[in-house]
C-alpha atoms as a PDB file:
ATOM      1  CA  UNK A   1      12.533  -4.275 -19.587  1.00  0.00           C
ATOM      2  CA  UNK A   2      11.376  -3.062 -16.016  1.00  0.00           C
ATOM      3  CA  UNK A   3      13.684  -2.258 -13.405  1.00  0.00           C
ATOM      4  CA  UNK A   4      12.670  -2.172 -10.040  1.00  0.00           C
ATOM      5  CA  UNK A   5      14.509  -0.921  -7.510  1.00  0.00           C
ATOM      6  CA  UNK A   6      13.945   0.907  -3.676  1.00  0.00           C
ATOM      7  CA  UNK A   7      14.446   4.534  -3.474  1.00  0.00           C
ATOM      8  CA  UNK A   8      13.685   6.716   0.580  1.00  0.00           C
ATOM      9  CA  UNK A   9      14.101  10.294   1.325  1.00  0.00           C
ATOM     10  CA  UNK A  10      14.725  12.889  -0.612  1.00  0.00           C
ATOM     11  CA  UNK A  11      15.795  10.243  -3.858  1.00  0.00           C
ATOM     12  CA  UNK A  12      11.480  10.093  -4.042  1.00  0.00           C
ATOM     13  CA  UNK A  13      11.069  13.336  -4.932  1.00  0.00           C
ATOM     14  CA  UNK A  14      11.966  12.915  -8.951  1.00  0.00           C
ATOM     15  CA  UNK A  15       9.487  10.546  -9.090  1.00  0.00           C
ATOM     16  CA  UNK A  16       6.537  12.549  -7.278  1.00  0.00           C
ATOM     17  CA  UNK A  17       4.682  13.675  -9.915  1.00  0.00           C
ATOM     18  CA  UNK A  18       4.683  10.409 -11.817  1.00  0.00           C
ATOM     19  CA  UNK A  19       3.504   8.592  -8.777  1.00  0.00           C
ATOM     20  CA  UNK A  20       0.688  10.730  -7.821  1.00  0.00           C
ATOM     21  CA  UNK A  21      -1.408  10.244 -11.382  1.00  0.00           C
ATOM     22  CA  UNK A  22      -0.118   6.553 -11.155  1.00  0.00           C
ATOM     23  CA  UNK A  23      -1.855   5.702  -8.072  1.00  0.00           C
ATOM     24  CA  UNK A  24      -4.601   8.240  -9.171  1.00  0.00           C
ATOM     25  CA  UNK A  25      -4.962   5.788 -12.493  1.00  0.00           C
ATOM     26  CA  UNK A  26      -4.634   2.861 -10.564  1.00  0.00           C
ATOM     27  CA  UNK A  27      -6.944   2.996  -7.499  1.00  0.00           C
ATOM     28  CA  UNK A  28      -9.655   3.971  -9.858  1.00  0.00           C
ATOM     29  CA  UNK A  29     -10.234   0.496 -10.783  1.00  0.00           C
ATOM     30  CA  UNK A  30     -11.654  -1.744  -8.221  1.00  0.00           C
ATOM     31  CA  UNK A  31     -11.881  -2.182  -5.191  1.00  0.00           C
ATOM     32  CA  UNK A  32     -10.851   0.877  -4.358  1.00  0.00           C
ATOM     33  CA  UNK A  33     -13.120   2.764  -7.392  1.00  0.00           C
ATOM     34  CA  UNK A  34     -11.052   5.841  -5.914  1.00  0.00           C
ATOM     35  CA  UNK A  35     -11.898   9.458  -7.432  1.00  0.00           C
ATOM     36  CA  UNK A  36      -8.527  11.051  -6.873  1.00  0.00           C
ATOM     37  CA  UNK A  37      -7.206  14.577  -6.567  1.00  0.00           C
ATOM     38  CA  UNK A  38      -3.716  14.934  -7.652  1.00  0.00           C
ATOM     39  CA  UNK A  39      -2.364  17.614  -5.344  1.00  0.00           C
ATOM     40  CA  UNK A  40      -3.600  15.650  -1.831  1.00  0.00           C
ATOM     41  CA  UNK A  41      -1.541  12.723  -3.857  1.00  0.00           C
ATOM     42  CA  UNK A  42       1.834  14.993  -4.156  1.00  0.00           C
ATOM     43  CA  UNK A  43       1.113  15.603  -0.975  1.00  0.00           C
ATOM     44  CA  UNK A  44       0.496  12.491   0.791  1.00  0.00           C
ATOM     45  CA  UNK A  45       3.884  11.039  -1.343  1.00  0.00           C
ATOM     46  CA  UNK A  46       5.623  14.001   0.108  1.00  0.00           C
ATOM     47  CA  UNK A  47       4.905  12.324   3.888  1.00  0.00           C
ATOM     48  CA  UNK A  48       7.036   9.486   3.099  1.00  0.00           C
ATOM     49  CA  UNK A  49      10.333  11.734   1.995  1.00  0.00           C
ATOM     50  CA  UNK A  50      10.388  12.887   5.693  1.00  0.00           C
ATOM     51  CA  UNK A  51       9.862   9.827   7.422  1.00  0.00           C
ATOM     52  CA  UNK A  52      12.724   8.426   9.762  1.00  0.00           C
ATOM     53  CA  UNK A  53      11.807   4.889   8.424  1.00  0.00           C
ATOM     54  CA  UNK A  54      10.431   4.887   5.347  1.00  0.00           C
ATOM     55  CA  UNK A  55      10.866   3.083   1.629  1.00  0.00           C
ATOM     56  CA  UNK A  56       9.303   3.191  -2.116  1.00  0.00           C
ATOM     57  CA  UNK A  57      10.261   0.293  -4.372  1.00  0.00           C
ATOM     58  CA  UNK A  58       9.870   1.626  -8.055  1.00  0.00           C
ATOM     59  CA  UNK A  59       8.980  -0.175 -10.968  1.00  0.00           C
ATOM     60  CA  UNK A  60      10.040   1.323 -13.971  1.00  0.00           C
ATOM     61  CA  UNK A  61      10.421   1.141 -17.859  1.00  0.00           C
ATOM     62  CA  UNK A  62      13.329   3.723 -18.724  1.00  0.00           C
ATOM     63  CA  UNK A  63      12.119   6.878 -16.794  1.00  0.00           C
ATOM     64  CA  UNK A  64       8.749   5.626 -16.618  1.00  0.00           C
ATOM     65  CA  UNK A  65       7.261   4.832 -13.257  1.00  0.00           C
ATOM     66  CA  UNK A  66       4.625   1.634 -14.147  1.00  0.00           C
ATOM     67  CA  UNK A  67       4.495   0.708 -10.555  1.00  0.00           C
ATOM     68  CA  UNK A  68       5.234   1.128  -6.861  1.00  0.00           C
ATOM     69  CA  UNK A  69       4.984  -0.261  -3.763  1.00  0.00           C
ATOM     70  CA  UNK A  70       5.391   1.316  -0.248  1.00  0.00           C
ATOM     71  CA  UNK A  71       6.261   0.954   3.392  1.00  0.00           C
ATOM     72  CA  UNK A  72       6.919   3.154   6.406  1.00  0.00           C
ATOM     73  CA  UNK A  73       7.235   2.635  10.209  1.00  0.00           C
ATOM     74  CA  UNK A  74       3.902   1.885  11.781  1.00  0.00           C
ATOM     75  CA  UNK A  75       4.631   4.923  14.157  1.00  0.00           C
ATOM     76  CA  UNK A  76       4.757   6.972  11.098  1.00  0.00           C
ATOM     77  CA  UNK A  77       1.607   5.410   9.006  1.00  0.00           C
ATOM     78  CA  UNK A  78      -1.746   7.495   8.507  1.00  0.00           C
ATOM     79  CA  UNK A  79      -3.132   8.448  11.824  1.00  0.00           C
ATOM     80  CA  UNK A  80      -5.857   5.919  11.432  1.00  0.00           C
ATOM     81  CA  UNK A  81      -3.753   3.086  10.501  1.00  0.00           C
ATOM     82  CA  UNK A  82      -1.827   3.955  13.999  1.00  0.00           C
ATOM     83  CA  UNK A  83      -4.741   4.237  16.019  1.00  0.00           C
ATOM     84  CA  UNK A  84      -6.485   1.399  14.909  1.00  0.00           C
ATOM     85  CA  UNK A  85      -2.983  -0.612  16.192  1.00  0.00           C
ATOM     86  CA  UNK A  86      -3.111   1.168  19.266  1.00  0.00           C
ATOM     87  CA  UNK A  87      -6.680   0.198  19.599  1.00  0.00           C
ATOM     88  CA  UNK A  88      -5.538  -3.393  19.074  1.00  0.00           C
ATOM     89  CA  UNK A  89      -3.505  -3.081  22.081  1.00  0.00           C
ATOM     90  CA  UNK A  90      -0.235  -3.672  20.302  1.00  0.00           C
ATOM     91  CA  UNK A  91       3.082  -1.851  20.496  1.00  0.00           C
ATOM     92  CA  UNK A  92       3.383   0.283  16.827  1.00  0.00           C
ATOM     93  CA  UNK A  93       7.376   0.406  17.158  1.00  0.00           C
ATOM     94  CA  UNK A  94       7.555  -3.280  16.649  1.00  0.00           C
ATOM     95  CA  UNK A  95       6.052  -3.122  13.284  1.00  0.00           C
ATOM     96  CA  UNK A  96       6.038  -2.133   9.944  1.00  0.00           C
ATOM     97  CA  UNK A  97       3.343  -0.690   7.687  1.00  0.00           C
ATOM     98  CA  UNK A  98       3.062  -2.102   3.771  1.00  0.00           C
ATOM     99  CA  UNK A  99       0.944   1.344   2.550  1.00  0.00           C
ATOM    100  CA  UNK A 100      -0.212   0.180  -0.859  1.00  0.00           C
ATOM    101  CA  UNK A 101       0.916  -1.236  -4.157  1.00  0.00           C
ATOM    102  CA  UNK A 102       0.000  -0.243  -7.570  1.00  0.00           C
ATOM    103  CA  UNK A 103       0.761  -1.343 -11.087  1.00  0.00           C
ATOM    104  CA  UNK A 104      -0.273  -0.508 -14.481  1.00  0.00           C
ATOM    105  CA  UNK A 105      -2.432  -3.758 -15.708  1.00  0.00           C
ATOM    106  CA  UNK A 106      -0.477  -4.193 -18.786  1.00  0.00           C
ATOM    107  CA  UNK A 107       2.553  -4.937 -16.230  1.00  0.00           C
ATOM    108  CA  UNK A 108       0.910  -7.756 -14.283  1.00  0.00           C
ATOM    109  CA  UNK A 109       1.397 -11.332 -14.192  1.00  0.00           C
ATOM    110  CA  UNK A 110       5.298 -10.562 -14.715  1.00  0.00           C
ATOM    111  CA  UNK A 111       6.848 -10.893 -11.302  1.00  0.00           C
ATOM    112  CA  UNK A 112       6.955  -7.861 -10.689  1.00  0.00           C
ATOM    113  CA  UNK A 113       4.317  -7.667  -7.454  1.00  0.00           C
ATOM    114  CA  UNK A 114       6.807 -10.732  -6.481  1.00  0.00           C
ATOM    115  CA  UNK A 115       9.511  -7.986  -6.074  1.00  0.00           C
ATOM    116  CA  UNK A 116       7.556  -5.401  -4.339  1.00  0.00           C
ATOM    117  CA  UNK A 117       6.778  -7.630  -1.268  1.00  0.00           C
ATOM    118  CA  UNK A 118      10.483  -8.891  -1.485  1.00  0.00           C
ATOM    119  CA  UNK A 119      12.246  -5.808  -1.610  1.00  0.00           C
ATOM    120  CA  UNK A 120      10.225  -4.561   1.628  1.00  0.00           C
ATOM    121  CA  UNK A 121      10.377  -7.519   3.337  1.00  0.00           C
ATOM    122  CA  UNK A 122      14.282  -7.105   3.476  1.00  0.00           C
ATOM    123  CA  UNK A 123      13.856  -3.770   4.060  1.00  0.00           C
ATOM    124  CA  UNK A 124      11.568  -4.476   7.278  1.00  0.00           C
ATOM    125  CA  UNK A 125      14.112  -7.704   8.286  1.00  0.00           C
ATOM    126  CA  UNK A 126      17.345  -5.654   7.976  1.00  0.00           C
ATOM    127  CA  UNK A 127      16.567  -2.875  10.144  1.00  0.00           C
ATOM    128  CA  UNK A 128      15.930  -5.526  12.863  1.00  0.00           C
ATOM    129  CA  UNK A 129      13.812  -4.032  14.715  1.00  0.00           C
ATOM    130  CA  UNK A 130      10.167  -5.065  13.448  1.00  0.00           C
ATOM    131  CA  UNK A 131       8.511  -7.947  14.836  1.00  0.00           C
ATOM    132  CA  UNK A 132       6.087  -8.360  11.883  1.00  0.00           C
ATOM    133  CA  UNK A 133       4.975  -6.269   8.721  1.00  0.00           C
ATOM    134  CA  UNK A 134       1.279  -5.750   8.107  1.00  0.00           C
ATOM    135  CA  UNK A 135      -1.252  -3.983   5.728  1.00  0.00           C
ATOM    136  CA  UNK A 136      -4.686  -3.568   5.227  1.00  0.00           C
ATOM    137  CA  UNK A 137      -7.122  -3.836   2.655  1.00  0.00           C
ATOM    138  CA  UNK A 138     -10.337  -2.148   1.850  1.00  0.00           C
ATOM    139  CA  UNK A 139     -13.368  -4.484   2.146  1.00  0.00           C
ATOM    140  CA  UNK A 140     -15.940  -3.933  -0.463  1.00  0.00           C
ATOM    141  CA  UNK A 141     -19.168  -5.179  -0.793  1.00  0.00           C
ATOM    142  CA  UNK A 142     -20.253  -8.495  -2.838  1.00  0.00           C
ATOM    143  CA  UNK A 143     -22.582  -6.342  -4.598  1.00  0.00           C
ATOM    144  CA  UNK A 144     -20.800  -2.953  -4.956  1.00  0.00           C
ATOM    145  CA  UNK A 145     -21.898  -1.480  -8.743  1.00  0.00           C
ATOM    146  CA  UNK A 146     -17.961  -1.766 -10.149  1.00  0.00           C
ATOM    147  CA  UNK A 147     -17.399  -5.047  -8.857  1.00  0.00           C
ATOM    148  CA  UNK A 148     -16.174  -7.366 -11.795  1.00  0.00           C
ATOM    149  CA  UNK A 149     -18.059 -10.191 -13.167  1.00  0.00           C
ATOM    150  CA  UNK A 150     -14.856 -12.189 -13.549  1.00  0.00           C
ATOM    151  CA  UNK A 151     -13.011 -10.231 -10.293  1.00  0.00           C
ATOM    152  CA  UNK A 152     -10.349 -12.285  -7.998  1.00  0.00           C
ATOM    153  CA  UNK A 153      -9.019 -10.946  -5.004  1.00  0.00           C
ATOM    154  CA  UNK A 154      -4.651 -10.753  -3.935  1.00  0.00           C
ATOM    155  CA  UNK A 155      -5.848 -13.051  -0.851  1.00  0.00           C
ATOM    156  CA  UNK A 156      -4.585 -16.031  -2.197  1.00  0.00           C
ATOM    157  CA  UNK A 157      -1.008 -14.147  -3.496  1.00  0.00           C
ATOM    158  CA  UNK A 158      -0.743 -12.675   0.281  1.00  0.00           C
ATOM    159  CA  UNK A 159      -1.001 -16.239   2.006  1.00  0.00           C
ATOM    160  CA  UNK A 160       1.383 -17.604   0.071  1.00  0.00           C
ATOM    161  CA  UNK A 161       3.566 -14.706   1.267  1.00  0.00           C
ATOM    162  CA  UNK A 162       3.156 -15.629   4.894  1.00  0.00           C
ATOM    163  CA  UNK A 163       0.511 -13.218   5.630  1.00  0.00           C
ATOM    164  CA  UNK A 164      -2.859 -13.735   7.218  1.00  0.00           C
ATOM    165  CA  UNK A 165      -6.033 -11.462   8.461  1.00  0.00           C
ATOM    166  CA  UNK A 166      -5.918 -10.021  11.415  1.00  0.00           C
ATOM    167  CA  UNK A 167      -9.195 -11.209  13.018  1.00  0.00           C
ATOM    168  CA  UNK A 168     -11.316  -7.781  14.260  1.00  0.00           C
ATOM    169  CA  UNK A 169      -8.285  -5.600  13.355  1.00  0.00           C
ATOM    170  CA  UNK A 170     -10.031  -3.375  11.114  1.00  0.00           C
ATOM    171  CA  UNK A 171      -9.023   0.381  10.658  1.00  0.00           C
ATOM    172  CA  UNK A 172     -11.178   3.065   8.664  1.00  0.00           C
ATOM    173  CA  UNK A 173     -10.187   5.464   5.594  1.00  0.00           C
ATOM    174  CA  UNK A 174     -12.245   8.169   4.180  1.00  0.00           C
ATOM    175  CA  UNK A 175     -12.065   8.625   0.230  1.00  0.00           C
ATOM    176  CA  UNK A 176     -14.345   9.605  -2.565  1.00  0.00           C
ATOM    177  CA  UNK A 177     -15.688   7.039  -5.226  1.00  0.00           C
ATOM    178  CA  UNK A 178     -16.654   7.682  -8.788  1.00  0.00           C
ATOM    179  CA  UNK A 179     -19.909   7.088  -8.047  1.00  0.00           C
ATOM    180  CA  UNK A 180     -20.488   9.038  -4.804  1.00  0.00           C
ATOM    181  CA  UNK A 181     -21.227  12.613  -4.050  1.00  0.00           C
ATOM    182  CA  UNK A 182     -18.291  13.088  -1.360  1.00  0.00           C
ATOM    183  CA  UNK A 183     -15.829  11.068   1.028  1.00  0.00           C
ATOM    184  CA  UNK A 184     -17.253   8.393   3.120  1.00  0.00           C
ATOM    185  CA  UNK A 185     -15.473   6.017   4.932  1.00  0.00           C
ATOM    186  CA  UNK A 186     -14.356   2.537   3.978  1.00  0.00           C
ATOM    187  CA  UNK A 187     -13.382  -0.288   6.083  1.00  0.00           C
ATOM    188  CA  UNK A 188     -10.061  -1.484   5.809  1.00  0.00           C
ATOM    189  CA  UNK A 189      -9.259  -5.345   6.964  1.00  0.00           C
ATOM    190  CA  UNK A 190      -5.269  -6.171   8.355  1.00  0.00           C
ATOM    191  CA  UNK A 191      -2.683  -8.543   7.269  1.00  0.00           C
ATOM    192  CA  UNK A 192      -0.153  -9.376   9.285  1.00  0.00           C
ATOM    193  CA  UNK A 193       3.240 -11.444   8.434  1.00  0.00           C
ATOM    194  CA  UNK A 194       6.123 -12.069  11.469  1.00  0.00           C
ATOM    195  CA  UNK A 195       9.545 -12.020  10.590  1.00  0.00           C
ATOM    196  CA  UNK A 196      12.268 -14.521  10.716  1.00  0.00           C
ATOM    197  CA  UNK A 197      15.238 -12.525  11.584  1.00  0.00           C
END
């Protein structure tokens, strides 16, 4: 059976290890075809221990981490996530960043990426400070060489949670595919949910 529960601060750092060769594993696939290094993904995990505002929900089978799902203050998201807002000409301490979600494929289809946008939803409505929650995804192309014959997008799973693209709010992230020689940046598109407080 998989528990899922929301761990911050220094209650993430157990699970470090796990979470780096999870997303690692995960973010391969596509559309993210991600060639990962493991120590920039300790490290990057580490960033969300010290943040002021900052959660991980965990998905787990016994000790084993099959999935998680983040969120952080936008004032305390990836420097181009932040700028991109600032860009935008909106006001970053009235939101709330989704980072990413990840789940081992066997695990899908159970609920379970029902629970991750729950849990930090409340999280994001109870602090009652956050205007709306948002998160971006990486925009691939139709005819990208990993693409899936029988690939379907999470648009359709994100509307029915309320959120919807940001028109021209698009922020940039530089990582390495399988396929390439070395990091070159991707386009990212926004989603962007208000809250009902």
């Amino acid at each position: 059976m998989v528990q899922v529960d929301r761990v911050s601060g220094a209650d993430v750092l157990p699970w470090i290890p796990q979470l780096a060769a999870l997303r690692i594993r995960v973010f391969a696939e596509f559309p993210y075809c991600y060639d990962g290094d493991l120590d920039y993904e300790k490290a990057y995990l580490q960033t969300y221990t010290k943040a002021k505002d900052a959660v991980l929900v965990l998905a787990r089978e016994g000790e084993r981490v099959v999935g998680v799902s983040t969120g952080v203050a936008m004032q305390e998201a990836q420097p181009e996530v932040l700028s991109a807002i600032r860009q935008f000409g909106w006001d970053p301490q009235s939101l709330f960043y989704f980072g990413e979600s990840v789940l081992l494929p066997q695990f899908r289809g159970q609920g379970i990426g029902k629970q991750f946008m729950q849990k930090r939803v409340e999280w994001a409505q109870l602090r009652g400070i956050y205007q709306s929650v948002l998160f971006c995804a990486v925009v691939q192309p139709e005819d990208h060489p990993d693409r899936p014959v029988d690939y379907r997008g999470l648009e359709g799973f994100w509307s029915r949670w309320g959120f919807e693209p940001v028109p021209n709010l698009v922020c940039h992230l530089a990582w390495k595919e399988r396929r390439s020689a070395g990091e070159f940046k991707h386009a990212l598109q926004f989603w962007k949910k208000d809250l009902i407080h």
